[in-house]
C-alpha atoms as a PDB file:
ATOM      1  CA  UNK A   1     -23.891  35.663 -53.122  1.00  0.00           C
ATOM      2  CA  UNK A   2     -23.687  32.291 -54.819  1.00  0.00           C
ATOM      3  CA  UNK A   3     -21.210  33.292 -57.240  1.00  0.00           C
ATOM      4  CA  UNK A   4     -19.265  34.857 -54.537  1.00  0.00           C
ATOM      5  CA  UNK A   5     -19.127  30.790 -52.917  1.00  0.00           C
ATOM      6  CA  UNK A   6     -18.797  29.409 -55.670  1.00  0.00           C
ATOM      7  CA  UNK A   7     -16.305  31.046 -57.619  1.00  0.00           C
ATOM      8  CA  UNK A   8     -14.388  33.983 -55.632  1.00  0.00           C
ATOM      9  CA  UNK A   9     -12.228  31.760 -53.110  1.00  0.00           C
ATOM     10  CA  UNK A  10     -13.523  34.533 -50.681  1.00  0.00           C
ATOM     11  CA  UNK A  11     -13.142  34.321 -46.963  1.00  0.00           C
ATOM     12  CA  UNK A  12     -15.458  37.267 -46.211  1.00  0.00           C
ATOM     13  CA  UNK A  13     -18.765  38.635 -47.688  1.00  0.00           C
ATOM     14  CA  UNK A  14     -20.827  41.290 -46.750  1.00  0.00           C
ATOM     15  CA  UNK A  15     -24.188  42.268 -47.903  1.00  0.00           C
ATOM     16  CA  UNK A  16     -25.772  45.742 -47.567  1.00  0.00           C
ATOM     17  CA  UNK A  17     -29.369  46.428 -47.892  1.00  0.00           C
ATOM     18  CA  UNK A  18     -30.646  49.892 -48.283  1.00  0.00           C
ATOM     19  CA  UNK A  19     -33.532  52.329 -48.755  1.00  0.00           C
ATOM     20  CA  UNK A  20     -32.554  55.226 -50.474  1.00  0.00           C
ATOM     21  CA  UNK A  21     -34.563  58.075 -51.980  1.00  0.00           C
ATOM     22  CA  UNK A  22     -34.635  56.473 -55.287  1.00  0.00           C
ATOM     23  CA  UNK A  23     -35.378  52.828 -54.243  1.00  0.00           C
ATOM     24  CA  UNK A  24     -34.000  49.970 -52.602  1.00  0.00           C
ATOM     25  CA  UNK A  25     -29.899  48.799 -52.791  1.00  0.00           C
ATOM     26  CA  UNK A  26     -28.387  46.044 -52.893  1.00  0.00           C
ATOM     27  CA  UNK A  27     -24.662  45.754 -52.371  1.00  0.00           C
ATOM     28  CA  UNK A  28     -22.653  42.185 -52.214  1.00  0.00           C
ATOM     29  CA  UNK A  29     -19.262  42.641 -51.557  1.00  0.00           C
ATOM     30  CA  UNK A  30     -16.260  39.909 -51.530  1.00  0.00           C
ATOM     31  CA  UNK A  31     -12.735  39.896 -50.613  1.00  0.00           C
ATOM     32  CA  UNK A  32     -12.106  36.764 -53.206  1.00  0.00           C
ATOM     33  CA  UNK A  33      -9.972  36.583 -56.450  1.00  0.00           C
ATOM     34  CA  UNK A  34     -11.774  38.878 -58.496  1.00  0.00           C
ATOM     35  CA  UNK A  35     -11.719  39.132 -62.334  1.00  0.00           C
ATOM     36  CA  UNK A  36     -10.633  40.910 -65.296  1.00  0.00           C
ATOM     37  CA  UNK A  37     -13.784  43.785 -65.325  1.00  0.00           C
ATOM     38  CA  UNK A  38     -12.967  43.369 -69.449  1.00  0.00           C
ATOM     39  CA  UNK A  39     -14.267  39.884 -69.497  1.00  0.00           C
ATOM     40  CA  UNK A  40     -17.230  41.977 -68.626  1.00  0.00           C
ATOM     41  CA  UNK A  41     -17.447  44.587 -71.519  1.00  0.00           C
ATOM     42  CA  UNK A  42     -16.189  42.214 -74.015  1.00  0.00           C
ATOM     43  CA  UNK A  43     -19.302  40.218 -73.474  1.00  0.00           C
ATOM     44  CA  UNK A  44     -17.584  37.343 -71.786  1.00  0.00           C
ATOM     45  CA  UNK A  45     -20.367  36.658 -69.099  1.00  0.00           C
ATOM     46  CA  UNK A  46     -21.120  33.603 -67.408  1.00  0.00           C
ATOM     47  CA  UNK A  47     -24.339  31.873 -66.732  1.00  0.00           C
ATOM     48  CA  UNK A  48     -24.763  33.373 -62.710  1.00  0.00           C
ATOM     49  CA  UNK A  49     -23.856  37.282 -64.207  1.00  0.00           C
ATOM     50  CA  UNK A  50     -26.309  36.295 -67.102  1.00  0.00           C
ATOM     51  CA  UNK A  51     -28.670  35.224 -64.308  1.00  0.00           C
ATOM     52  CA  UNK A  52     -28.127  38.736 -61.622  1.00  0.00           C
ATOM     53  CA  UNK A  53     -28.410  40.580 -64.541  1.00  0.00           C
ATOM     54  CA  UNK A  54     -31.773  38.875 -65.598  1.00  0.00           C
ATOM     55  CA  UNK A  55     -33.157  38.890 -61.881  1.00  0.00           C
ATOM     56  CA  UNK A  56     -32.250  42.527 -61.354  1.00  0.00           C
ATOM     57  CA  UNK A  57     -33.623  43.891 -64.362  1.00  0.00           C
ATOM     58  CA  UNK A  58     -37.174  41.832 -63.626  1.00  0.00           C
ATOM     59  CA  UNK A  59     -37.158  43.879 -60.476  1.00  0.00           C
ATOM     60  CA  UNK A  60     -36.649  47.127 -62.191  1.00  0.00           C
ATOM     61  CA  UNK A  61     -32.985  47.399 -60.591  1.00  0.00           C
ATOM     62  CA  UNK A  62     -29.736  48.215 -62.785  1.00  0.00           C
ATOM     63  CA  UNK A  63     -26.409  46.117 -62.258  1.00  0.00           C
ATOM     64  CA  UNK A  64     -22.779  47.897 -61.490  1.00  0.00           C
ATOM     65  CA  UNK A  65     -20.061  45.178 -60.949  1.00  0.00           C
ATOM     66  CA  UNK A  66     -16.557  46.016 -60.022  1.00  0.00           C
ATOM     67  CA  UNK A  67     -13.732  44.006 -59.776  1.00  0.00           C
ATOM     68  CA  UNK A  68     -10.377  43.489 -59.503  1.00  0.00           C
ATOM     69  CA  UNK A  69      -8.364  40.503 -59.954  1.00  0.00           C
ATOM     70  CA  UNK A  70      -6.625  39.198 -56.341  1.00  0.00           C
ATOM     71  CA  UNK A  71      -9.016  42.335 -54.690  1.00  0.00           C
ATOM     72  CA  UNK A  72     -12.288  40.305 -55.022  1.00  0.00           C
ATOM     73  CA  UNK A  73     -15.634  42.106 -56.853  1.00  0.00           C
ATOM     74  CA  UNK A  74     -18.698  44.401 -55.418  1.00  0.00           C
ATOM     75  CA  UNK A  75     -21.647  43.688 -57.213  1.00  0.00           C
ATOM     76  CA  UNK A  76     -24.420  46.799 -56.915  1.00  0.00           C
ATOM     77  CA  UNK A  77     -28.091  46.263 -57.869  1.00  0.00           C
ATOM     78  CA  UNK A  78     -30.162  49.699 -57.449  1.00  0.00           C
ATOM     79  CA  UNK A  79     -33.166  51.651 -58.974  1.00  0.00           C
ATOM     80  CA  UNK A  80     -32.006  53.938 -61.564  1.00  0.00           C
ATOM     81  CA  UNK A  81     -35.042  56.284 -61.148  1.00  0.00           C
ATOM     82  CA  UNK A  82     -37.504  57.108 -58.314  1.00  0.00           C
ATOM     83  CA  UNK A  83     -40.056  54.698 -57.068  1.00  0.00           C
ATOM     84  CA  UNK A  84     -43.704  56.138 -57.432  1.00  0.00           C
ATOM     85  CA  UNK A  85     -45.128  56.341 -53.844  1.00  0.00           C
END
């Protein structure tokens, strides 16, 4: 959410928590500038992805971010495989 302030010029963001089957979701969504997803891939990260990434894998959570320049970016944090009970 803080990257969403401080970088998306957004003017809405919504945040979904869930409990699915395979764990808890997390789902930050902006309508904001967005960015080029292959700034991404091409290992062109800055410090607060470096940082959700980080976070998210302490928690046992995997990272999907989408985005779209002028569309603004959903950032996803979920468990990949099913909590033990």
């Amino acid at each position: 959410m803080e990257n969403a302030l401080k970088h998306s010029g957004c003017s809405l963001i919504e945040i979904a928590v869930k409990s699915t089957k395979m764990g808890p979701s997390l789902e930050v969504r902006d309508n904001g500038k967005g960015f080029d997803p292959a700034d991404i891939l091409g290992g062109r990260r800055g410090l607060g992805l470096l940082t959700v990434e980080h976070y998210a894998a302490q928690a046992g959570l995997a990272i999907a971010i989408h985005s779209n320049r002028e569309q603004g970016t959903t950032v996803h944090a979920y468990a990949e495989e099913e909590i033990a009970p």
